[in-house]
Protein backbone atom coordinates (compact mmCIF):
# COMPACT_ATOMS: atom_id res chain seq x y z
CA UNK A 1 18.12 -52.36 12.33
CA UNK A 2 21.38 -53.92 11.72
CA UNK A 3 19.88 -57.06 10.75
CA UNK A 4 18.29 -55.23 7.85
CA UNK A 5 20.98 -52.77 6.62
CA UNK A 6 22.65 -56.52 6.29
CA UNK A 7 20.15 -57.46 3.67
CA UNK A 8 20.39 -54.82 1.62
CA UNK A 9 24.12 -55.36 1.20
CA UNK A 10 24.64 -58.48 0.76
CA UNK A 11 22.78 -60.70 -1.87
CA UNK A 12 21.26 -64.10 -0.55
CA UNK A 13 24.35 -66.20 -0.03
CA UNK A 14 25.79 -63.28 2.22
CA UNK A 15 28.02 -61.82 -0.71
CA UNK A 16 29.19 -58.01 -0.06
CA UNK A 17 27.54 -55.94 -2.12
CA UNK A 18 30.33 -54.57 -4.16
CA UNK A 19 31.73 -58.08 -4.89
CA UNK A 20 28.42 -59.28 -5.87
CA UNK A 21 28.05 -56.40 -8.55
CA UNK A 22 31.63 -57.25 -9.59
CA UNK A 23 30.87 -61.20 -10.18
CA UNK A 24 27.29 -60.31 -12.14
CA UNK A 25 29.05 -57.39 -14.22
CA UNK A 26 32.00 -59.37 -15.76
CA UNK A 27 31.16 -61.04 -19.22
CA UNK A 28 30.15 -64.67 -18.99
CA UNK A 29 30.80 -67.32 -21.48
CA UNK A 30 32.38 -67.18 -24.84
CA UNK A 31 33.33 -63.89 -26.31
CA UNK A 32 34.01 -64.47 -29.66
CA UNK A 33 30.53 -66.15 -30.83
CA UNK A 34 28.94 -64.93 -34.50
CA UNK A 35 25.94 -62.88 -32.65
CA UNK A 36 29.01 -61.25 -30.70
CA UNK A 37 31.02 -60.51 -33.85
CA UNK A 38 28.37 -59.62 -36.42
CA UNK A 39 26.59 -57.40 -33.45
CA UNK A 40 29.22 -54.94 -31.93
CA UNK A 41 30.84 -53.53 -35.28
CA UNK A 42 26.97 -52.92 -36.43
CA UNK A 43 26.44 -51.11 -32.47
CA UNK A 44 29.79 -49.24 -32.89
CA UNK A 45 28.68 -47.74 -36.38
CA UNK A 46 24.94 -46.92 -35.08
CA UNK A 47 26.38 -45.36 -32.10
CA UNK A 48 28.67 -43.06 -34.28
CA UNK A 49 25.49 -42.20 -36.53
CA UNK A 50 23.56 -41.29 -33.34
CA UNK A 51 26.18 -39.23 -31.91
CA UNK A 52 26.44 -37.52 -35.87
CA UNK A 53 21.80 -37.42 -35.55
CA UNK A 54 22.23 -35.32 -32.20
CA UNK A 55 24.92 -33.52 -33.81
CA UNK A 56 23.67 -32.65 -36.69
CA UNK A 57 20.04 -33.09 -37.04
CA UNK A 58 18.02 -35.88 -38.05
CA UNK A 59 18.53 -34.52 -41.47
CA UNK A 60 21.98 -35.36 -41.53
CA UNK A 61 21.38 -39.22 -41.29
CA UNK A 62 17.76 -39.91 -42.59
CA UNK A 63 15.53 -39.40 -45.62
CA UNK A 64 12.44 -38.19 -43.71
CA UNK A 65 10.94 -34.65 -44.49
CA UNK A 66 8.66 -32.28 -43.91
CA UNK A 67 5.82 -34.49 -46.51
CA UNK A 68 7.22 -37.46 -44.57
CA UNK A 69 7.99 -37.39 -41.07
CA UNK A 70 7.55 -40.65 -39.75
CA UNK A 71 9.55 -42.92 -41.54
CA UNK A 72 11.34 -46.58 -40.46
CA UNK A 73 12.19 -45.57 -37.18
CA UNK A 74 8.35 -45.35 -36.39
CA UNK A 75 7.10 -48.07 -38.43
CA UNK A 76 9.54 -50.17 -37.46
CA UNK A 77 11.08 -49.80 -33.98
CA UNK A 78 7.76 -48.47 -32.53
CA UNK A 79 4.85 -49.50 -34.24
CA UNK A 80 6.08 -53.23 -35.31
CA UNK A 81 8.23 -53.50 -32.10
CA UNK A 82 4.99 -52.90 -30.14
CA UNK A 83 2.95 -55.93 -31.72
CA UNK A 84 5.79 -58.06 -31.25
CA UNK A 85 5.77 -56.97 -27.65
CA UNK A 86 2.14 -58.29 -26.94
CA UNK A 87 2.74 -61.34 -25.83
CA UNK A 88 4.11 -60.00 -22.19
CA UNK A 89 0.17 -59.04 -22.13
CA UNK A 90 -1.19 -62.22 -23.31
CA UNK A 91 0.97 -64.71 -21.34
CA UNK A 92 -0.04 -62.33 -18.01
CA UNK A 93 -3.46 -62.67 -18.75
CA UNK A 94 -3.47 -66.57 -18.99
CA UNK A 95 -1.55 -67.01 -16.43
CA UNK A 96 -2.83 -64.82 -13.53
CA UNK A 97 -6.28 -64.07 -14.56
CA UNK A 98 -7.04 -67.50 -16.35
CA UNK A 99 -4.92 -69.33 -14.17
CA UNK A 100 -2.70 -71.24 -17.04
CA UNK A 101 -0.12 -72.56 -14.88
CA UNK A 102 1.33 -74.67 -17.97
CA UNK A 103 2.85 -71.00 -18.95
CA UNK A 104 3.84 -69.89 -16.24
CA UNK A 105 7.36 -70.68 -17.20
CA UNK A 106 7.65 -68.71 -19.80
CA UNK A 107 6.38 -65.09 -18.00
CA UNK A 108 9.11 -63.90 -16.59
CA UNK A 109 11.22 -64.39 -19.95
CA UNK A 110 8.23 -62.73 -21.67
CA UNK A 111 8.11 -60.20 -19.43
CA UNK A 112 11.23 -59.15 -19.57
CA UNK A 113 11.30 -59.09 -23.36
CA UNK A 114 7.95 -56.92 -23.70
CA UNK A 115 9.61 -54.57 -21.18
CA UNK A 116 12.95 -53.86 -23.03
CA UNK A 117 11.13 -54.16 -26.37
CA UNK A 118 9.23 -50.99 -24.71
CA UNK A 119 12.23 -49.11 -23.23
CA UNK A 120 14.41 -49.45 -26.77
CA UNK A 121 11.90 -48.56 -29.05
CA UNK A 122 10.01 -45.82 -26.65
CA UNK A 123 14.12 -44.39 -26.26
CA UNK A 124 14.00 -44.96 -30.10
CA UNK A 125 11.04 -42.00 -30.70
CA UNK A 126 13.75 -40.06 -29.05
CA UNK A 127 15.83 -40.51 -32.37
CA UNK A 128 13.00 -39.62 -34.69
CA UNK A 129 11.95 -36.42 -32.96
CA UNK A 130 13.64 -33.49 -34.88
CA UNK A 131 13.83 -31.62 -31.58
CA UNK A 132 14.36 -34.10 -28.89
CA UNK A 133 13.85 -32.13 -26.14
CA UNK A 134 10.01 -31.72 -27.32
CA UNK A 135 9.48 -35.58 -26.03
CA UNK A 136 7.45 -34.38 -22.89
CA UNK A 137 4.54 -32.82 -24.57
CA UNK A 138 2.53 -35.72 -25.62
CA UNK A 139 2.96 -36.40 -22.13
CA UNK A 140 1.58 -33.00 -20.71
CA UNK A 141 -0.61 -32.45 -23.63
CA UNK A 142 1.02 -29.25 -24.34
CA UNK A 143 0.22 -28.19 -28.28
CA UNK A 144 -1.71 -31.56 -28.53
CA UNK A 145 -4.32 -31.28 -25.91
CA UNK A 146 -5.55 -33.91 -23.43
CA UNK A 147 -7.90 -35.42 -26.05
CA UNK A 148 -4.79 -35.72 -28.71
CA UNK A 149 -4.15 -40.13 -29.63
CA UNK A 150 -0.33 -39.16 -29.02
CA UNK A 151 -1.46 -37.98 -25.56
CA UNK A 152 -2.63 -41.38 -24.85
CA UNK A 153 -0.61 -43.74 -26.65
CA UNK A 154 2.31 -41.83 -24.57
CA UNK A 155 0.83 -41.67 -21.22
CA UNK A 156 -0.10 -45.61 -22.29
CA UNK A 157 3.56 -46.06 -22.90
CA UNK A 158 4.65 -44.58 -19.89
CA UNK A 159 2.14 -46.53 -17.26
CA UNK A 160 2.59 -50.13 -19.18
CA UNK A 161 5.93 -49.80 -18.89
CA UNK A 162 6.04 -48.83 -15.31
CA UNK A 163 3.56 -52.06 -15.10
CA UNK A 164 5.79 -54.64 -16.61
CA UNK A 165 8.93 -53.45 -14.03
CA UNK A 166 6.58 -54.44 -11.25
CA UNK A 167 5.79 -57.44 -12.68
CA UNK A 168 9.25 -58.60 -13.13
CA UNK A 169 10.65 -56.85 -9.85
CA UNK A 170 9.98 -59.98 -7.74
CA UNK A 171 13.03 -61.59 -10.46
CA UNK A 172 15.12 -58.62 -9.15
CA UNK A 173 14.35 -58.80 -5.50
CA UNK A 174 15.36 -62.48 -5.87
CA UNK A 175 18.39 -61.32 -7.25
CA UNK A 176 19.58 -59.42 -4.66
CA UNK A 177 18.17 -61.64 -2.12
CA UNK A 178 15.43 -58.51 -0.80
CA UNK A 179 13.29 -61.31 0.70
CA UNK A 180 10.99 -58.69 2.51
CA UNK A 181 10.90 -56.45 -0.84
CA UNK A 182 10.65 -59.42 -3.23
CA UNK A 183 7.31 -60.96 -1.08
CA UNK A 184 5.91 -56.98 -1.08
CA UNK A 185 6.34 -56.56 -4.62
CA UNK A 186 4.93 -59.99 -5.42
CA UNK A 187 1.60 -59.06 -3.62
CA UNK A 188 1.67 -55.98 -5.91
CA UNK A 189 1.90 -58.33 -9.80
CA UNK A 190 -1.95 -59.44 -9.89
CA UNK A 191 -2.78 -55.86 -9.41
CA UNK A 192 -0.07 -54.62 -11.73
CA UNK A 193 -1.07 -57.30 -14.56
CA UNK A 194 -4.35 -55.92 -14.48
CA UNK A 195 -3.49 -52.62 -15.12
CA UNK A 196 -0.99 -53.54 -17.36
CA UNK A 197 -3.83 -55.77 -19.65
CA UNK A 198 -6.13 -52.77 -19.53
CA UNK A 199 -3.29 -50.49 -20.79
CA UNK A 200 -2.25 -52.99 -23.89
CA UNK A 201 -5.64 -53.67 -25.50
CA UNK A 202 -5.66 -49.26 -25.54
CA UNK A 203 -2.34 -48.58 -26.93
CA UNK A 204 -2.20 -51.43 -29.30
CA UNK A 205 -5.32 -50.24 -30.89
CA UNK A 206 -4.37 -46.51 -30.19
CA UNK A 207 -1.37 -47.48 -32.56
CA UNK A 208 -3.50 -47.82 -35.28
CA UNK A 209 -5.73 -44.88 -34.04
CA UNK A 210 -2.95 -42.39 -34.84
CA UNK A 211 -3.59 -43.75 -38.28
CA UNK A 212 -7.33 -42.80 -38.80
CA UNK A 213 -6.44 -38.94 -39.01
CA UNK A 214 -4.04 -40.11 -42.62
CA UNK A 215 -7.46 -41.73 -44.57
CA UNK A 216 -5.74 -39.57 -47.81
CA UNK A 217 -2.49 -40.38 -46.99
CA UNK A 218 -2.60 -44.38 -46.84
CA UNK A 219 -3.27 -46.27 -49.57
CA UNK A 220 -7.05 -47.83 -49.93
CA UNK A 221 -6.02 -51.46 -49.40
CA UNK A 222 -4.03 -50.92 -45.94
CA UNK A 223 -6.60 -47.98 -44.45
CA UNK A 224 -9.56 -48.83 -42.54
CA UNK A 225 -11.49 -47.35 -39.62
CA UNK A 226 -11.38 -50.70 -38.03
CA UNK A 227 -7.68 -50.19 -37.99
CA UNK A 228 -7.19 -49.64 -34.21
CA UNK A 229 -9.07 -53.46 -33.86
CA UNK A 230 -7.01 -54.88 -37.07
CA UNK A 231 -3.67 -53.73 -34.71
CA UNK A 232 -5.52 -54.97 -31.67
CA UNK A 233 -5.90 -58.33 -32.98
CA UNK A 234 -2.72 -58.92 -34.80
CA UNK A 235 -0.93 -58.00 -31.61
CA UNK A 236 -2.30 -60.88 -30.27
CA UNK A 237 -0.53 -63.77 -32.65
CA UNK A 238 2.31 -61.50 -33.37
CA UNK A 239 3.28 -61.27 -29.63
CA UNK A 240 2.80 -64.96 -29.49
CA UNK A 241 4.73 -65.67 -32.43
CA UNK A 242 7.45 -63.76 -30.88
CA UNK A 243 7.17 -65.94 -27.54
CA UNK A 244 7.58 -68.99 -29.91
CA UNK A 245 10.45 -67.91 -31.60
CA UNK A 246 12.17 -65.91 -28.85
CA UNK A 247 11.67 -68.92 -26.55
CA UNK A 248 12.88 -71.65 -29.52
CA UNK A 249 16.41 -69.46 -29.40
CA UNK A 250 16.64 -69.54 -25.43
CA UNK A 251 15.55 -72.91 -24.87
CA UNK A 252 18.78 -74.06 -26.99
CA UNK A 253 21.58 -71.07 -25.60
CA UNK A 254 20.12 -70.70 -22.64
CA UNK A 255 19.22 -74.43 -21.98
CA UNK A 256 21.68 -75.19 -18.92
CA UNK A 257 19.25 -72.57 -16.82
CA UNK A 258 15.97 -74.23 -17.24
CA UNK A 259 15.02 -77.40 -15.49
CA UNK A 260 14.37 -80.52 -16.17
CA UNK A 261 10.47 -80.34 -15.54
CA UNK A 262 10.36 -77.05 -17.73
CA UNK A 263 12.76 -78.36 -21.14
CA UNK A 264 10.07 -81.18 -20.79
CA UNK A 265 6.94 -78.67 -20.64
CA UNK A 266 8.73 -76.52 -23.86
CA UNK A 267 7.33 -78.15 -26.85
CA UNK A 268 3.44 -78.50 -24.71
CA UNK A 269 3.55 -74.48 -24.49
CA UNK A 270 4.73 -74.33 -28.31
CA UNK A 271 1.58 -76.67 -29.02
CA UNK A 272 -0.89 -74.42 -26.93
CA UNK A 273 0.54 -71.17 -28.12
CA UNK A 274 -0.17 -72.51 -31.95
CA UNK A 275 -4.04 -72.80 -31.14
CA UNK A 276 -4.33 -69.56 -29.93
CA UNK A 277 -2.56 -67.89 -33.07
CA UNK A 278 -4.57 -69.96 -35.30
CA UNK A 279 -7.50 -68.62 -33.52
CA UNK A 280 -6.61 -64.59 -34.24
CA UNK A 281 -5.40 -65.09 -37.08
CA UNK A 282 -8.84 -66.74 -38.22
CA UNK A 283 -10.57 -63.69 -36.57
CA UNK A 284 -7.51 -61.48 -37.77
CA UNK A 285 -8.35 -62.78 -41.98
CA UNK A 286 -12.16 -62.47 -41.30
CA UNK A 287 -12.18 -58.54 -40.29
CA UNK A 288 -9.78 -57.83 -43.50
CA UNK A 289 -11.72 -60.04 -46.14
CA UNK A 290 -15.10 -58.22 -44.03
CA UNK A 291 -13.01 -54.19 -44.78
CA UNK A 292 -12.55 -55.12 -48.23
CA UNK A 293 -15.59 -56.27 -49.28
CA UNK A 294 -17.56 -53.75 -47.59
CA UNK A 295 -15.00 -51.35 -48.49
CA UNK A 296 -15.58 -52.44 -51.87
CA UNK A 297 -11.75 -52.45 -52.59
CA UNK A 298 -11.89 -55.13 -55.69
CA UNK A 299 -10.91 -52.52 -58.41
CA UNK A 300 -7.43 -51.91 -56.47
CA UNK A 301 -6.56 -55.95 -57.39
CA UNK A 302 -5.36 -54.90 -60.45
CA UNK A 303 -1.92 -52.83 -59.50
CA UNK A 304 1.44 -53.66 -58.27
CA UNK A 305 -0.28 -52.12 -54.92
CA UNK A 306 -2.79 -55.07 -55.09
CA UNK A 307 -0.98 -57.74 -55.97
CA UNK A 308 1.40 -56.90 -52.92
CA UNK A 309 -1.92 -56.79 -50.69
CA UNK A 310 -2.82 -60.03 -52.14
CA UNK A 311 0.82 -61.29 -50.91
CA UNK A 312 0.46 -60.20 -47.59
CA UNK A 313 -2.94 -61.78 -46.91
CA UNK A 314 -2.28 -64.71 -48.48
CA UNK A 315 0.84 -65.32 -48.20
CA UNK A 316 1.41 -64.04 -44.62
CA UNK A 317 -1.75 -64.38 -42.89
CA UNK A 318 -3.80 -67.79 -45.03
CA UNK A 319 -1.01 -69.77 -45.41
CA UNK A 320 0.89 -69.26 -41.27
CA UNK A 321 -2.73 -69.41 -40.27
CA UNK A 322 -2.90 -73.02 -41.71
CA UNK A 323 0.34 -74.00 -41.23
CA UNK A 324 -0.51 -73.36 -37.47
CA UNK A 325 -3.58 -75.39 -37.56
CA UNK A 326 -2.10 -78.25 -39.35
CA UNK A 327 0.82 -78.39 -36.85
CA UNK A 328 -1.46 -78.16 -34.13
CA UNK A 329 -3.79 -80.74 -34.96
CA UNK A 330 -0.18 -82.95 -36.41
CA UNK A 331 1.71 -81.78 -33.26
CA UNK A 332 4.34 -80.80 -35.45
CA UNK A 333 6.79 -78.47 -33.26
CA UNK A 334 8.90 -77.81 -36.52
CA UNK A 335 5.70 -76.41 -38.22
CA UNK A 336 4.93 -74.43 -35.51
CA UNK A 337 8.61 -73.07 -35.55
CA UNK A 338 8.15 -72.38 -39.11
CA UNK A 339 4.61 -70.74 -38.86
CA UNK A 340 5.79 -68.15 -36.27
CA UNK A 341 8.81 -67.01 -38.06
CA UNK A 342 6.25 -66.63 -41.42
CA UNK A 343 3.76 -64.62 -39.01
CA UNK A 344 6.55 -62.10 -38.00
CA UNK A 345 7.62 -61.48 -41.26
CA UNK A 346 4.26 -60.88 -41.91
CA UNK A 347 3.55 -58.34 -39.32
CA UNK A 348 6.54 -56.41 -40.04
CA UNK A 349 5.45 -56.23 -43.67
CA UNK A 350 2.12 -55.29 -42.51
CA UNK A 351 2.86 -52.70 -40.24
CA UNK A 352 5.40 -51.42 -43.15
CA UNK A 353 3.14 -51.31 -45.57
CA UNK A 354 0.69 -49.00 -43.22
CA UNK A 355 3.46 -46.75 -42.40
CA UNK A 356 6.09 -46.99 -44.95
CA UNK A 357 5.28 -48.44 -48.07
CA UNK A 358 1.37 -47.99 -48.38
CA UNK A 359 1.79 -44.12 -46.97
CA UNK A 360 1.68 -41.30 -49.55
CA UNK A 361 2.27 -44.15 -51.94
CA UNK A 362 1.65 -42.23 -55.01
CA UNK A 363 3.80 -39.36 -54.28
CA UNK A 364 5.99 -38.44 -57.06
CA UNK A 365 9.21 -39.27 -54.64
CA UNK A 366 8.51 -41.66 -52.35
CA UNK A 367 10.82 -42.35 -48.93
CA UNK A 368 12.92 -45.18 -48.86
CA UNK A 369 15.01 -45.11 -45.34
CA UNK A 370 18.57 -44.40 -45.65
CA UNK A 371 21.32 -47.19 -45.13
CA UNK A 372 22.35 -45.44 -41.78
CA UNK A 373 18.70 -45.19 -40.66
CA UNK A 374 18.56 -49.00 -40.85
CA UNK A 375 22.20 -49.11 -38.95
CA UNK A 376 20.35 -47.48 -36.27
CA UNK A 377 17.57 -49.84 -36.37
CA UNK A 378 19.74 -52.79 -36.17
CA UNK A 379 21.56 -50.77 -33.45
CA UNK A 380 18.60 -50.89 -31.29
CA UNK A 381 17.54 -54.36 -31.49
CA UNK A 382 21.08 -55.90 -30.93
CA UNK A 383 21.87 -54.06 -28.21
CA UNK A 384 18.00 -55.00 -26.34
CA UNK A 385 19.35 -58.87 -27.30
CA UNK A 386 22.73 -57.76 -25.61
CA UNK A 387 20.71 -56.70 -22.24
CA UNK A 388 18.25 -59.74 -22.77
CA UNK A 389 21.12 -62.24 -22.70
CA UNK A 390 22.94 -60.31 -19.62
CA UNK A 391 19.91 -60.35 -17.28
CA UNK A 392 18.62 -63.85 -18.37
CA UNK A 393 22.30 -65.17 -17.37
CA UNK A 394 22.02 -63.68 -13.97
CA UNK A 395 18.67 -63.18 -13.10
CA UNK A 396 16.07 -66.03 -11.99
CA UNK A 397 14.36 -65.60 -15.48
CA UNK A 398 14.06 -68.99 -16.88
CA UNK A 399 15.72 -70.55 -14.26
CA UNK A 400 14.01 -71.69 -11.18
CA UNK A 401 13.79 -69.04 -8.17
CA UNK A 402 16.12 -69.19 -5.00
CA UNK A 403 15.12 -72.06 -2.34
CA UNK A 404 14.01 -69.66 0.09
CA UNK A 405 11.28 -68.12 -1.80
CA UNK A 406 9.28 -71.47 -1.23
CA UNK A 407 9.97 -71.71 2.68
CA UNK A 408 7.40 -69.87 4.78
């Protein structure tokens, strides 16, 4: 009994509890860096226009209204944030039910970012609600009913994210040095990936789904019924754009963590990721060119609206989609750098122009989001870097796990 109340407080190298939370609490490295000094003034102005949101009403600090009531905070922070979270799903699924051991490297990391990415912009619907304290009834179905798409998508939410905590709670057990709790919870990730799959290929498409019911709301050119698949797909390369990209950045500030075997193994994952994306994308650029012509959409070429569409497809989806082929077949690490940051921006316009700029596009007013709603935004994302960076510097994320996990 003893023995154990010893584990649980003290961390692996027999460090009292207290003084291990005050060692992994203190800031590490240099403060005054340009992510540092461009972040916290923009986190210390969103916090004030939260506090002024709660305050005052949503009103107060947005341009939303009764004719529009989703506006960036959904079609950015939820609905793009989500695709850019789906590579936590795809890298799981490669690596535990495919058995891709080349990436298993990167799954903790991409864990970790798919579950924050999910806790900031599910705590971000909180902002949009007009009456916060409403959040639980797409939960309990209460004034939606049980069939309702914001019934799933939020019990979808809730379970995934659940799912992704177990999958990176072994990282935390390690932590801590729980070396009965982190072999438990280990035994519980195959299980918890599966779930966790099944839950992602519903909500990424049930995304779109909550789209279906606004056919006179959207503009021709962005609505489909295939839309649920179209979000489906996309989050596919978008999630794996975002594991390019997110791990280019960490593999440079974070590169004193990783070992030598993995910083060797970097650009081979880059290189693999690239085929996949060129893949979905190909499937992605066949189901729109198959909704427009059977949608019959040619006679909405000839607008600003079309010529926009025509942008996006071409210049977002064609041109990253062979960009990732060439550098794939080239082996061409910078052109698969470049691809993946073309492919986000692409996604975000895409999901923007479902949401935002293709909704109630002909209305005699249209929304455009108000400087503090994109404070807010910003807000959000810097402080989910801001816990990204803490845990990756003290957690076994990219870093190799302690030497006892190995022994038997």
């Amino acid at each position: 009994m003893s023995s154990q109340n010893t584990v649980l407080v003290k961390d692996n190298d027999g460090m009292p509890i207290m003084k291990f939370l005050k060692e992994n609490i203190k800031p590490q490295g240099k403060f005054f860096t340009p992510f540092n000094m461009i972040s916290i003034p923009i986190i210390l102005l969103g916090i004030g226009i939260i506090v002024v949101r709660f305050i005052k009403g949503i009103g107060s600090v947005t341009n939303l209204s009764q004719e529009v009531p989703w506006g960036l905070w959904i079609g950015f922070d939820v609905v793009t944030g989500v695709a850019f979270a789906g590579g936590a799903y795809v890298i799981t699924f490669m690596v535990y039910i495919l058995h891709m051991k080349k990436y298993r490297s990167i799954v903790r990391a991409t864990v970790l970012n798919g579950f924050l990415a999910y806790v900031f912009y599910a705590g971000a619907l909180l902002l949009d609600l007009g009456r916060p304290w409403n959040v639980i009834n797409p939960i309990i179905g209460n004034s939606f009913g049980v069939s309702s798409v914001l019934f799933l998508v939020a019990w979808h939410f809730l379970l995934y994210m659940i799912a992704m905590l177990i999958e990176f709670s072994p990282a935390i057990a390690e932590w801590v040095g729980l070396k009965r709790a982190r072999k438990i919870l280990s035994g519980m990730t195959l299980a918890a990936v599966i779930f966790g799959i099944t839950l992602s290929t519903l909500h990424q498409s049930g995304l779109g789904a909550l789209y279906l019911m606004a056919k006179e709301k959207i503009h021709p050119l962005w609505y489909s019924e295939f839309i649920p698949i179209l979000f489906f797909v996309s989050s596919i390369f978008a999630g794996l754009s975002m594991v390019i990209f997110e791990g280019s950045i960490s593999h440079k500030v974070f590169g004193k963590q990783i070992s030598d075997k993995n910083h060797k193994s970097h650009n081979g994952i880059i290189h693999g990721l690239s085929k996949i994306c060129t893949i979905t994308m190909f499937v992605y650029l066949f189901l729109q060119v198959l909704t427009f012509v059977h949608g019959k959409r040619w006679v909405y070429l000839d607008s600003p609206m079309g010529r926009w569409y025509l942008v996006e497809m071409i210049g977002f989806v064609l041109l990253p989609m062979v960009l990732f082929f060439y550098s794939y077949r080239k082996q061409n690490i910078f052109l698969i750098k470049l691809a993946a940051l073309i492919t986000m921006v692409g996604i975000i316009i895409n999901r923007l122009n479902v949401t935002v700029i293709g909704f109630k596009w002909d209305a005699a007013v249209h929304y455009v989001p108000s400087w503090m709603e994109i404070v807010v935004t910003l807000t959000v994302l810097f402080i989910e870097i801001w816990i990204f960076r803490w845990i990756v510097n003290r957690l076994p994320v990219l870093r190799d796990s302690p030497s006892w996990v190995n022994k038997k």
